[in-house]
C-alpha atoms as a PDB file:
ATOM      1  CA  UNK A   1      24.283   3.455  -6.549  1.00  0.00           C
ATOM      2  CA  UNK A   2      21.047   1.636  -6.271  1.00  0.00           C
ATOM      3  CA  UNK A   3      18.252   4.131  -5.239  1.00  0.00           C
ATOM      4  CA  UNK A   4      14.794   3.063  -3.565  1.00  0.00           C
ATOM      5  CA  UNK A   5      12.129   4.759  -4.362  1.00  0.00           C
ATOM      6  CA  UNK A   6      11.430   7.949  -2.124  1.00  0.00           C
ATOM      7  CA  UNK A   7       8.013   7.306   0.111  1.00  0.00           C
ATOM      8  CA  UNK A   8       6.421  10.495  -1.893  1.00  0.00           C
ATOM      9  CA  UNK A   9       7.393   8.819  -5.170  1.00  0.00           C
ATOM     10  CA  UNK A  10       6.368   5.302  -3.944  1.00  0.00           C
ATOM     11  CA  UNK A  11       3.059   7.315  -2.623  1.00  0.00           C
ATOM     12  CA  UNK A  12       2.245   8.709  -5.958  1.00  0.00           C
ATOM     13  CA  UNK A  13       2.795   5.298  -7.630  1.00  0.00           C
ATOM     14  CA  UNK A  14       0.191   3.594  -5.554  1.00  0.00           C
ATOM     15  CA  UNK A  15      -2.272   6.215  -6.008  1.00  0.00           C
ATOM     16  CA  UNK A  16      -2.070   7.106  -9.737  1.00  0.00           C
ATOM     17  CA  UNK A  17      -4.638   4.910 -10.625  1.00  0.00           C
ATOM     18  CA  UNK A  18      -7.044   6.375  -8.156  1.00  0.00           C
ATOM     19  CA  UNK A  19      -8.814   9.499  -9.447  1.00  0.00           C
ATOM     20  CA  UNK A  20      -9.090  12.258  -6.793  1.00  0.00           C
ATOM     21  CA  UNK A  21     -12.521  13.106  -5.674  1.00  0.00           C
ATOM     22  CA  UNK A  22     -13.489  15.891  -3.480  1.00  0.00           C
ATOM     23  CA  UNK A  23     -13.846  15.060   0.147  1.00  0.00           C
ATOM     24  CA  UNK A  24     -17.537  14.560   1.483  1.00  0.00           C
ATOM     25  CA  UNK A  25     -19.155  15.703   4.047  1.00  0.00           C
ATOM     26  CA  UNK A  26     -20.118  13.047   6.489  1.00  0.00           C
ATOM     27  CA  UNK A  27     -23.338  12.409   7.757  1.00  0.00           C
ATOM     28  CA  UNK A  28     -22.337  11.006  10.876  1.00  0.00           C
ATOM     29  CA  UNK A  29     -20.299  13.901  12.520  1.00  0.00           C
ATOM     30  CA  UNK A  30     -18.351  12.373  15.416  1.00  0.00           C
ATOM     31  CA  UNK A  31     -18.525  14.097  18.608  1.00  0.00           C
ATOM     32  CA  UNK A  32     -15.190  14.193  20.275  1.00  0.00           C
ATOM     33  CA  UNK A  33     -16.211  15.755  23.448  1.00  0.00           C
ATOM     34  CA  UNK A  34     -15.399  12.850  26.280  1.00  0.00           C
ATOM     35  CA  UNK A  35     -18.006  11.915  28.865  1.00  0.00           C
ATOM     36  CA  UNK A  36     -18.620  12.257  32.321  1.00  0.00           C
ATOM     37  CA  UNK A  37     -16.026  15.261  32.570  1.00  0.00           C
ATOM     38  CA  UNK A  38     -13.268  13.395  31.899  1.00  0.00           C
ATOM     39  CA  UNK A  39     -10.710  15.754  29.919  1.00  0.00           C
ATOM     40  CA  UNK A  40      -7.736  14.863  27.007  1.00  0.00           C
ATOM     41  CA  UNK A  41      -4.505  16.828  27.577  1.00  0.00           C
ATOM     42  CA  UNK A  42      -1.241  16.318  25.027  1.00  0.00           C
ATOM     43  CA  UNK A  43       0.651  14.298  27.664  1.00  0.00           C
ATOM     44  CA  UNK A  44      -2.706  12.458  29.171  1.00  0.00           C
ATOM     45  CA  UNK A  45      -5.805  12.014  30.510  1.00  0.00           C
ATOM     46  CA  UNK A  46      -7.734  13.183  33.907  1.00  0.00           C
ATOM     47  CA  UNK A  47     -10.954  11.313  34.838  1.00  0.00           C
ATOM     48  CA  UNK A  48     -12.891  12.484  37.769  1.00  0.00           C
ATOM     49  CA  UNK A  49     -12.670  10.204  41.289  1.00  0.00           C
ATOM     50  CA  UNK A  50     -15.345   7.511  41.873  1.00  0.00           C
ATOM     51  CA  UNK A  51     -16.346   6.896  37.900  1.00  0.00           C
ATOM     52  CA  UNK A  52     -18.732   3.616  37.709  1.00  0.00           C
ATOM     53  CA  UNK A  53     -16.913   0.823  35.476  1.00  0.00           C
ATOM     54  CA  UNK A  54     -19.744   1.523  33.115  1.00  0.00           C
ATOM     55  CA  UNK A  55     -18.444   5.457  32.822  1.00  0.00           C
ATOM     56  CA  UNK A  56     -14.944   4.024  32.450  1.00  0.00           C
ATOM     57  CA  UNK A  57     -15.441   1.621  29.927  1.00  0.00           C
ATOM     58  CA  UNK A  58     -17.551   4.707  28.146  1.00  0.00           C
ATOM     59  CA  UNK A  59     -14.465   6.843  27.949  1.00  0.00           C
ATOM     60  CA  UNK A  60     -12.819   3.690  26.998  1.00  0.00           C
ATOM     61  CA  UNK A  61     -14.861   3.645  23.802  1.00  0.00           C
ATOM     62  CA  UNK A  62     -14.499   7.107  23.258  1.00  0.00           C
ATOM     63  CA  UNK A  63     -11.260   7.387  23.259  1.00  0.00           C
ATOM     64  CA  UNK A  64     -10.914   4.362  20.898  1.00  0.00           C
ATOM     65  CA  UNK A  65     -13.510   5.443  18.364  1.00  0.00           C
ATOM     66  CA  UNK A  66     -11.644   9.330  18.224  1.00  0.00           C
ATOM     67  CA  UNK A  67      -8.186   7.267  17.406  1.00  0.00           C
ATOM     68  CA  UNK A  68      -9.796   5.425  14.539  1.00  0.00           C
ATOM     69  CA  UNK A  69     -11.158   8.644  13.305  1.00  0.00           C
ATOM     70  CA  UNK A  70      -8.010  10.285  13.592  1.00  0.00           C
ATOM     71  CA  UNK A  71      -6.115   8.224  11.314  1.00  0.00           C
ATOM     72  CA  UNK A  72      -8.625   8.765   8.679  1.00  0.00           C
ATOM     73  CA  UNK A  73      -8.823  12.488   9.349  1.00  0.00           C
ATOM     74  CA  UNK A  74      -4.897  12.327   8.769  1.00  0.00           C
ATOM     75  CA  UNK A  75      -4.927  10.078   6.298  1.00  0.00           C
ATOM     76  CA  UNK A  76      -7.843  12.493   4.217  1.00  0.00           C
ATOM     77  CA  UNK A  77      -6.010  15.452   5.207  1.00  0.00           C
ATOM     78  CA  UNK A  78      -2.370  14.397   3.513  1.00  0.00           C
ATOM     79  CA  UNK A  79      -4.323  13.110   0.448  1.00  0.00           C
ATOM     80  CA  UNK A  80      -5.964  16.144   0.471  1.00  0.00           C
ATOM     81  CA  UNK A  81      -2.581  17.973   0.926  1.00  0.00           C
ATOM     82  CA  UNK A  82      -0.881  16.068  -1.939  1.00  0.00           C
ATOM     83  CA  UNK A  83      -3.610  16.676  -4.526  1.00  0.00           C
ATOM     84  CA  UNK A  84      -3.419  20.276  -3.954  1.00  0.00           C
ATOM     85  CA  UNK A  85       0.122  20.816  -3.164  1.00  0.00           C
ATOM     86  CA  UNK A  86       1.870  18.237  -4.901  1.00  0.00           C
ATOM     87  CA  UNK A  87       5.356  17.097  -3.562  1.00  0.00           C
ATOM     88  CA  UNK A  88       5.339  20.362  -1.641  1.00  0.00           C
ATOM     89  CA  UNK A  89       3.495  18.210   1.194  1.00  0.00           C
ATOM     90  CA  UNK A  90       6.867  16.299   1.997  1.00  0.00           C
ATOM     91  CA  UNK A  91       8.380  19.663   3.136  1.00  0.00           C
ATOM     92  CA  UNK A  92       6.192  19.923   6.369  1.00  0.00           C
ATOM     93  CA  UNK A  93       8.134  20.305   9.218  1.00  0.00           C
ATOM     94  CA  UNK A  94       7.787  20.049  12.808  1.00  0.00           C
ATOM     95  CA  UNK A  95       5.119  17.312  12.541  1.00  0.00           C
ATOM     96  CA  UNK A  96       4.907  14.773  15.022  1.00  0.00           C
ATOM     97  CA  UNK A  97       4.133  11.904  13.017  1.00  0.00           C
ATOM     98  CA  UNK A  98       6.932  10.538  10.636  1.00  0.00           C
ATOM     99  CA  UNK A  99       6.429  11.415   7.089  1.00  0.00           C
ATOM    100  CA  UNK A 100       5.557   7.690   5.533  1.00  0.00           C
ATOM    101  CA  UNK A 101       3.266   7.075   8.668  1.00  0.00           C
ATOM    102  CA  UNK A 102       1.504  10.024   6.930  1.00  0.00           C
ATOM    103  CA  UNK A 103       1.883   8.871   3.383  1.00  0.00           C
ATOM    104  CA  UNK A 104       0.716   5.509   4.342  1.00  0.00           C
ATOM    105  CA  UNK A 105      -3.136   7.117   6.072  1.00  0.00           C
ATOM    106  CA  UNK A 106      -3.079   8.766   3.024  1.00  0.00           C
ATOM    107  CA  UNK A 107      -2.725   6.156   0.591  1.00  0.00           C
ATOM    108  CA  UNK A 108      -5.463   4.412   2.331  1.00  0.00           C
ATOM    109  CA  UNK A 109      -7.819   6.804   2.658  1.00  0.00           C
ATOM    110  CA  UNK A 110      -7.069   7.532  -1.162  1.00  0.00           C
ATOM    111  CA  UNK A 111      -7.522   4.058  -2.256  1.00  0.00           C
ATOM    112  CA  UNK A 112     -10.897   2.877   0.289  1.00  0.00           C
ATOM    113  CA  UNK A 113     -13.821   5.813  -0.728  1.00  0.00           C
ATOM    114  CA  UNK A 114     -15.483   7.245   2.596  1.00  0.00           C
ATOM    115  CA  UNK A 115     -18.730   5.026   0.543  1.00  0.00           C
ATOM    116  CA  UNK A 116     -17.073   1.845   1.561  1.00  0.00           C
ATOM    117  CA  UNK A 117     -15.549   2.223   4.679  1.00  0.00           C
ATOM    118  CA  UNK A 118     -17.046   0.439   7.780  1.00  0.00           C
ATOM    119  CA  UNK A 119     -17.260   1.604  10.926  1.00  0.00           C
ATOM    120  CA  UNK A 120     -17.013  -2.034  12.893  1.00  0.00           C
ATOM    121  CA  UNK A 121     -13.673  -2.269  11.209  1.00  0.00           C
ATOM    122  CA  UNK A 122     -10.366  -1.006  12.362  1.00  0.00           C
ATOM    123  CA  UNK A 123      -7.808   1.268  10.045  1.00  0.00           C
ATOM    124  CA  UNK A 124      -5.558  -1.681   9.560  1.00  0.00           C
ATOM    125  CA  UNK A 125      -8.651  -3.655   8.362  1.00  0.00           C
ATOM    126  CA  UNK A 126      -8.844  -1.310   5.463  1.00  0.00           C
ATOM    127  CA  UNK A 127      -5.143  -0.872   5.326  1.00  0.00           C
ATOM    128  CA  UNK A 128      -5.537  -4.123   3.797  1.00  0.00           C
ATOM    129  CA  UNK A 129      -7.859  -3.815   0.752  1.00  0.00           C
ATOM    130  CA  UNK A 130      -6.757  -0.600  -0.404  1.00  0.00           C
ATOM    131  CA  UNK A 131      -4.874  -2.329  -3.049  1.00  0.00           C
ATOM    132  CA  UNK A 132      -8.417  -4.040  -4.623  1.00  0.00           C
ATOM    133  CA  UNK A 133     -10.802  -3.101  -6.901  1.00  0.00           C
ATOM    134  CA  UNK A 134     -13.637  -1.041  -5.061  1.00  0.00           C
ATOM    135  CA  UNK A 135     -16.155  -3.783  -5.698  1.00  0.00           C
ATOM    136  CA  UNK A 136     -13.257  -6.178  -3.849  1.00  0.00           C
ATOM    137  CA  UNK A 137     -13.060  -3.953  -0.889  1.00  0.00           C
ATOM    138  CA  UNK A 138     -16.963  -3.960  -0.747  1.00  0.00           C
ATOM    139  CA  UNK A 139     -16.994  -7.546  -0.085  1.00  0.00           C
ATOM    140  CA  UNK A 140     -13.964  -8.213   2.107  1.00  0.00           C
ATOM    141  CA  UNK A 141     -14.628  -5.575   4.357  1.00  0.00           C
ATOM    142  CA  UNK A 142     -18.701  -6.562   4.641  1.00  0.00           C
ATOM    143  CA  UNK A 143     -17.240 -10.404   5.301  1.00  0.00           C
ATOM    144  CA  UNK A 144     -14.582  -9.346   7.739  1.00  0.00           C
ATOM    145  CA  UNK A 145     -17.240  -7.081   9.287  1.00  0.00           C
ATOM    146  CA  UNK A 146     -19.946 -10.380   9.547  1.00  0.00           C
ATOM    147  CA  UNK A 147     -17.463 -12.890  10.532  1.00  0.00           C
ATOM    148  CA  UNK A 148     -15.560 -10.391  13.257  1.00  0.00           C
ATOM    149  CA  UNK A 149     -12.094 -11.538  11.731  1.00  0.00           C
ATOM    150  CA  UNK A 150      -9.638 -10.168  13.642  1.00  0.00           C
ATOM    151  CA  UNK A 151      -6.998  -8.502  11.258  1.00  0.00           C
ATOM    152  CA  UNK A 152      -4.168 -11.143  10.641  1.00  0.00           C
ATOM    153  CA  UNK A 153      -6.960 -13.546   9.971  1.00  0.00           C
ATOM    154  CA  UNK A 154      -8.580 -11.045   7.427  1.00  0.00           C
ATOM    155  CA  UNK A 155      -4.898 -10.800   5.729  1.00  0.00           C
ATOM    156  CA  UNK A 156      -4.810 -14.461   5.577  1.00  0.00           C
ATOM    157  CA  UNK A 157      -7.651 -14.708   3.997  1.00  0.00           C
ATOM    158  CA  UNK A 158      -6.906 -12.035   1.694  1.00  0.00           C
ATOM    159  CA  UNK A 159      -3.783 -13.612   0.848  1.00  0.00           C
ATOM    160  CA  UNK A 160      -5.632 -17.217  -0.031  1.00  0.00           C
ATOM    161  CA  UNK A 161      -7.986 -16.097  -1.959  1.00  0.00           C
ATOM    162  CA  UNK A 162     -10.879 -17.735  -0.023  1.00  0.00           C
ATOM    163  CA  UNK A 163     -14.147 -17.111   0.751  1.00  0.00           C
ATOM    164  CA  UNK A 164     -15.685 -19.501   2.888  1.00  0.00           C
ATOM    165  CA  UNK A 165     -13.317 -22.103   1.799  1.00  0.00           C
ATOM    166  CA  UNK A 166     -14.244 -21.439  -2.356  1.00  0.00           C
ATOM    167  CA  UNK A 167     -11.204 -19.904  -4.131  1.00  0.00           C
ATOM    168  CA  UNK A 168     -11.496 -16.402  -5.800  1.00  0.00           C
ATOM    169  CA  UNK A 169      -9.393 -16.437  -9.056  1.00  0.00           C
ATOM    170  CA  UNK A 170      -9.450 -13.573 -10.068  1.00  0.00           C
ATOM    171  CA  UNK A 171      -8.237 -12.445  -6.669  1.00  0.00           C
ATOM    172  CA  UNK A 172      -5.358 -14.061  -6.440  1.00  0.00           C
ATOM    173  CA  UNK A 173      -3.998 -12.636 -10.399  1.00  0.00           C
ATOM    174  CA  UNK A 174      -4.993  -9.076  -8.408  1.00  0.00           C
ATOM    175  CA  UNK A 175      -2.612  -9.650  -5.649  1.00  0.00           C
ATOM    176  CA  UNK A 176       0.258 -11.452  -7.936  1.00  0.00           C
ATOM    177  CA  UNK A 177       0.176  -8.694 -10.387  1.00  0.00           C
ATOM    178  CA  UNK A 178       0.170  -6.340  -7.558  1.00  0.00           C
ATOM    179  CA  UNK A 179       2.946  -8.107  -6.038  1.00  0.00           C
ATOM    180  CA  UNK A 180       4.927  -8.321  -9.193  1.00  0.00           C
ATOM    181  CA  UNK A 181       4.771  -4.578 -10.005  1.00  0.00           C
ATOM    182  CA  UNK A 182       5.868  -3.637  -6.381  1.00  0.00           C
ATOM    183  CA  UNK A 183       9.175  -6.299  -7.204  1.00  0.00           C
ATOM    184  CA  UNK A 184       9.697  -5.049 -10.660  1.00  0.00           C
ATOM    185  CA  UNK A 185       9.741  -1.323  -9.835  1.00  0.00           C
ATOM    186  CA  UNK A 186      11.084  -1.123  -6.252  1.00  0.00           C
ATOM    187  CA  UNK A 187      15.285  -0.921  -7.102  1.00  0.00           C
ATOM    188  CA  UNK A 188      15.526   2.119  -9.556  1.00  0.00           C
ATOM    189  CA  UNK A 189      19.528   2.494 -10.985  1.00  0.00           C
ATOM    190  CA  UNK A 190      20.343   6.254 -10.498  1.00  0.00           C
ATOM    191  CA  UNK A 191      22.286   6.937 -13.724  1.00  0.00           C
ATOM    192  CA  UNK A 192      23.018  10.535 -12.103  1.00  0.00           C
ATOM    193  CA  UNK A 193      23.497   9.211  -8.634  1.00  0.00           C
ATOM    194  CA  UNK A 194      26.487   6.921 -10.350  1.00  0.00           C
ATOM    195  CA  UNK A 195      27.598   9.831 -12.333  1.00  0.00           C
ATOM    196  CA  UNK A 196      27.678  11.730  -9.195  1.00  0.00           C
ATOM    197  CA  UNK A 197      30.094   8.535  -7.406  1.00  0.00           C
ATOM    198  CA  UNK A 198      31.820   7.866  -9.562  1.00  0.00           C
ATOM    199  CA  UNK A 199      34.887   9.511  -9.065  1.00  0.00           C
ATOM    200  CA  UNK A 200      34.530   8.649  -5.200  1.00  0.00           C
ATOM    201  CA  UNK A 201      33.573   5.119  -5.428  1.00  0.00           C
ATOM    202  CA  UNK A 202      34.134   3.603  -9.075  1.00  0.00           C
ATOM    203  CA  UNK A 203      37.320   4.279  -9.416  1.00  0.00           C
ATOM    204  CA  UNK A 204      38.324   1.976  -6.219  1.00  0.00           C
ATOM    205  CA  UNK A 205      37.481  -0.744  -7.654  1.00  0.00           C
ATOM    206  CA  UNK A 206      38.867  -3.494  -9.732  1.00  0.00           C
ATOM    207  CA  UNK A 207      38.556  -3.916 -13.107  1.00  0.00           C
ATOM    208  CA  UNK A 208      37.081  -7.426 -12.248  1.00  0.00           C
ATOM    209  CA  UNK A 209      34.687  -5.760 -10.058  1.00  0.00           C
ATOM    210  CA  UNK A 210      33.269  -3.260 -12.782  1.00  0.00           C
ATOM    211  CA  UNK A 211      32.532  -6.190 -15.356  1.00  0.00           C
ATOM    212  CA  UNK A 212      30.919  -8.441 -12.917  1.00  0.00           C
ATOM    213  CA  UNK A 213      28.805  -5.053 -12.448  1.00  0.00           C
ATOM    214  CA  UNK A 214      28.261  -4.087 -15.915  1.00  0.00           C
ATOM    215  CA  UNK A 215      27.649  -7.878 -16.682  1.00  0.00           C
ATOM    216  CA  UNK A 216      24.747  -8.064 -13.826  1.00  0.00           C
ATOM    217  CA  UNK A 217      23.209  -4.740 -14.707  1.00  0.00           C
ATOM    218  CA  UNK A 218      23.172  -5.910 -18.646  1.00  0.00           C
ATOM    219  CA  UNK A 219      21.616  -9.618 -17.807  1.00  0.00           C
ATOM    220  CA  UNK A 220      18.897  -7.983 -15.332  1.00  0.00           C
ATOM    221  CA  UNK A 221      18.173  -5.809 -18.081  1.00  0.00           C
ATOM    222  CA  UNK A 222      18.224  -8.368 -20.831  1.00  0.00           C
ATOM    223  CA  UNK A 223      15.646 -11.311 -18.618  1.00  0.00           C
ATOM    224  CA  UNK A 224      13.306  -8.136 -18.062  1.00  0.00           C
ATOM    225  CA  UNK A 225      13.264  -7.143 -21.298  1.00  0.00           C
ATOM    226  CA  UNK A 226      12.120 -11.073 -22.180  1.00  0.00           C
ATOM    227  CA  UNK A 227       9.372 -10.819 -19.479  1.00  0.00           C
ATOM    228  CA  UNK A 228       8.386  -7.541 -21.433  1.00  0.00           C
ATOM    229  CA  UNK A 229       7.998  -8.801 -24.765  1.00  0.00           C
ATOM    230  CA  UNK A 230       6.294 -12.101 -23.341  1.00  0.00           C
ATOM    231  CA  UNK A 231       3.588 -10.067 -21.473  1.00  0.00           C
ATOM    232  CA  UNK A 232       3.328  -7.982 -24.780  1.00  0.00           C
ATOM    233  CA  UNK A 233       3.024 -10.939 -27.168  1.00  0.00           C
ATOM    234  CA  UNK A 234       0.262 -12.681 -24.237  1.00  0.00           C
ATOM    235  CA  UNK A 235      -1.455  -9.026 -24.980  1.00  0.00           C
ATOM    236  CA  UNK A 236      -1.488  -9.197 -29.009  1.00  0.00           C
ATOM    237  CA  UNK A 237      -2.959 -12.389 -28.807  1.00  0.00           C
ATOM    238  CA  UNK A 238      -5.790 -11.942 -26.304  1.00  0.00           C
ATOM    239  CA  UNK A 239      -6.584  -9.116 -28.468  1.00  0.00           C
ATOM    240  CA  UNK A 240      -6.390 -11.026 -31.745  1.00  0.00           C
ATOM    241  CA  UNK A 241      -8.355 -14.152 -29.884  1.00  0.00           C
ATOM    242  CA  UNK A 242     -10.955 -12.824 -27.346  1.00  0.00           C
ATOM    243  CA  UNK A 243     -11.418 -15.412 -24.722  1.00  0.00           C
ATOM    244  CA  UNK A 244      -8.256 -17.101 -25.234  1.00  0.00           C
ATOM    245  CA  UNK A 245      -6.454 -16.835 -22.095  1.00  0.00           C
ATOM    246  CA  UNK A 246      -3.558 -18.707 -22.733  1.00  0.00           C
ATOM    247  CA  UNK A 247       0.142 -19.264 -20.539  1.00  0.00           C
ATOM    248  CA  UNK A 248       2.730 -16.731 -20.381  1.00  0.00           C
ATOM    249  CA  UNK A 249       6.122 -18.441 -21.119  1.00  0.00           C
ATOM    250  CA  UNK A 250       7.087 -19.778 -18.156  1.00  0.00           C
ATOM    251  CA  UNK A 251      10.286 -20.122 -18.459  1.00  0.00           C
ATOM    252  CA  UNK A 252      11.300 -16.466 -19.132  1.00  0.00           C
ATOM    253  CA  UNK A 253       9.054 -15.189 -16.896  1.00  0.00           C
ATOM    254  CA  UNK A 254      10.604 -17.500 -13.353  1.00  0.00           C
ATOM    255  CA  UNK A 255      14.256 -17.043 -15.343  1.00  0.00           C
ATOM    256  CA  UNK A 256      13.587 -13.115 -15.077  1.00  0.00           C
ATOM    257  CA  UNK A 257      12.278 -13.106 -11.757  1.00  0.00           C
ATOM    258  CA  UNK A 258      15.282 -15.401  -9.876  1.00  0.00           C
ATOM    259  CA  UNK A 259      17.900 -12.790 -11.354  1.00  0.00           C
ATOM    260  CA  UNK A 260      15.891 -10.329  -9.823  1.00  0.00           C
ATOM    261  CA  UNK A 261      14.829 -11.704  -6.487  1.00  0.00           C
ATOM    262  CA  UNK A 262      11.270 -12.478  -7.066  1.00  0.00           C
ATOM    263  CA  UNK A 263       9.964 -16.145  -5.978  1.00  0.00           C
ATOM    264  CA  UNK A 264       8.776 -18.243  -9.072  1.00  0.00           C
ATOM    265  CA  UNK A 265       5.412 -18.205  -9.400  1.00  0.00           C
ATOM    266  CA  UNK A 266       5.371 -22.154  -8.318  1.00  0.00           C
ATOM    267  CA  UNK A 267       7.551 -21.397  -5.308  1.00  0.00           C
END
């Protein structure tokens, strides 16, 4: 009855405000030959006998700088596959990474440009600023870059809207408004997906059980439909008064968001 979005859908979403630009060719071209004759097999790794520790922390490197730039390489090669193939790309089989893991290197490699990403910084640091503005990602990544966060720290930080203890904001609407699109849009009702139950599943159920349905669906629908038109009137008048930033209602707004499972924005 109640469908989730589907990770290509969800994928698409995320990245619609993101033009597509062509892939660039990068000026650092990573080597992925491994030292000292060690050699990379698909179920391991030989390394010669009597390697220094300095040789063995080498490959150690190595092999840690070629997974980083595999997950971009994956990540730029599904966004590449999407833009050209559309949802056609979800119909790859026999791949041995799972389909979201795919979707999710891709959305970040969509969302960070090859411009901004830093090479002291893991994947998972940029995993979490592809949701920012470019000009946000510049500076997070640069701080977490100068200040070696580790990345739960970096999220934290993120998440607070701090920067050296001085609060960002405009940050902080970023990440609610991103937060609050993800809630609103997440449960989709399947009118044909009910259609297509309804004989196996409606019709067990009491008459009791149908209202208290109908009655949920219509509420949901009505407490949205109040957060629409008080977003929409906040808009008209920021237009009509430039500089005005005044308050949403309130109380429509947290009403809205307990019937559908959001927090209240002074939770």
């Amino acid at each position: 009855m109640i469908a989730r979005l589907s990770p290509i859908i969800r994928y698409e979403r995320e990245v619609s405000d993101t033009p597509w630009t062509a892939l660039q060719r990068s000026a650092h071209r990573m080597d992925t030959e491994l030292p000292h004759g060690t050699e990379l097999s698909a179920t391991g790794l030989y390394l010669p006998e009597k390697l220094d520790v300095d040789q063995w922390t080498n490959v150690g490197r190595k092999l840690m700088a070629i997974e980083k730039g595999i997950q971009w390489a994956l990540g730029d090669w599904w966004a590449y596959g999407h833009h050209a193939y559309g949802e056609r790309v979800a119909k790859a089989k026999g791949l041995p990474y799972a389909t979201g893991t795919l979707m999710n290197y891709g959305r970040v490699a969509r969302k960070v440009p090859t411009s901004l990403r830093n090479e002291a910084l893991s994947f998972s640091h940029h995993e979490v600023v592809a949701m920012l503005e470019p000009d946000q990602q510049k500076r997070w990544l640069h701080l977490a870059a100068r200040k070696n966060w580790p990345v739960a720290k970096f999220r934290r930080q993120i998440d607070e809207g701090t920067n050296d203890g001085e609060s960002d904001p405009a940050q902080n609407a970023r990440i609610w408004a991103i937060q609050f699109i993800d809630e609103a849009s997440r449960p989709i009702i399947s009118r044909s997906a009910i259609i297509r139950d309804a004989g196996n599943t409606l019709q067990s159920l009491s008459d009791g059980t149908l209202e208290q349905m109908s009655n949920a669906a219509r509420d949901s629908a009505q407490q949205w439909s109040c957060v629409h038109q008080a977003i929409e009137q906040y808009r008209f008048s920021r237009r009509e008064k430039p500089g005005v930033r005044e308050r949403l209602p309130g109380d429509k707004v947290n009403k809205a968001r307990r019937l559908s499972g959001c927090r209240e924005a002074s939770e």
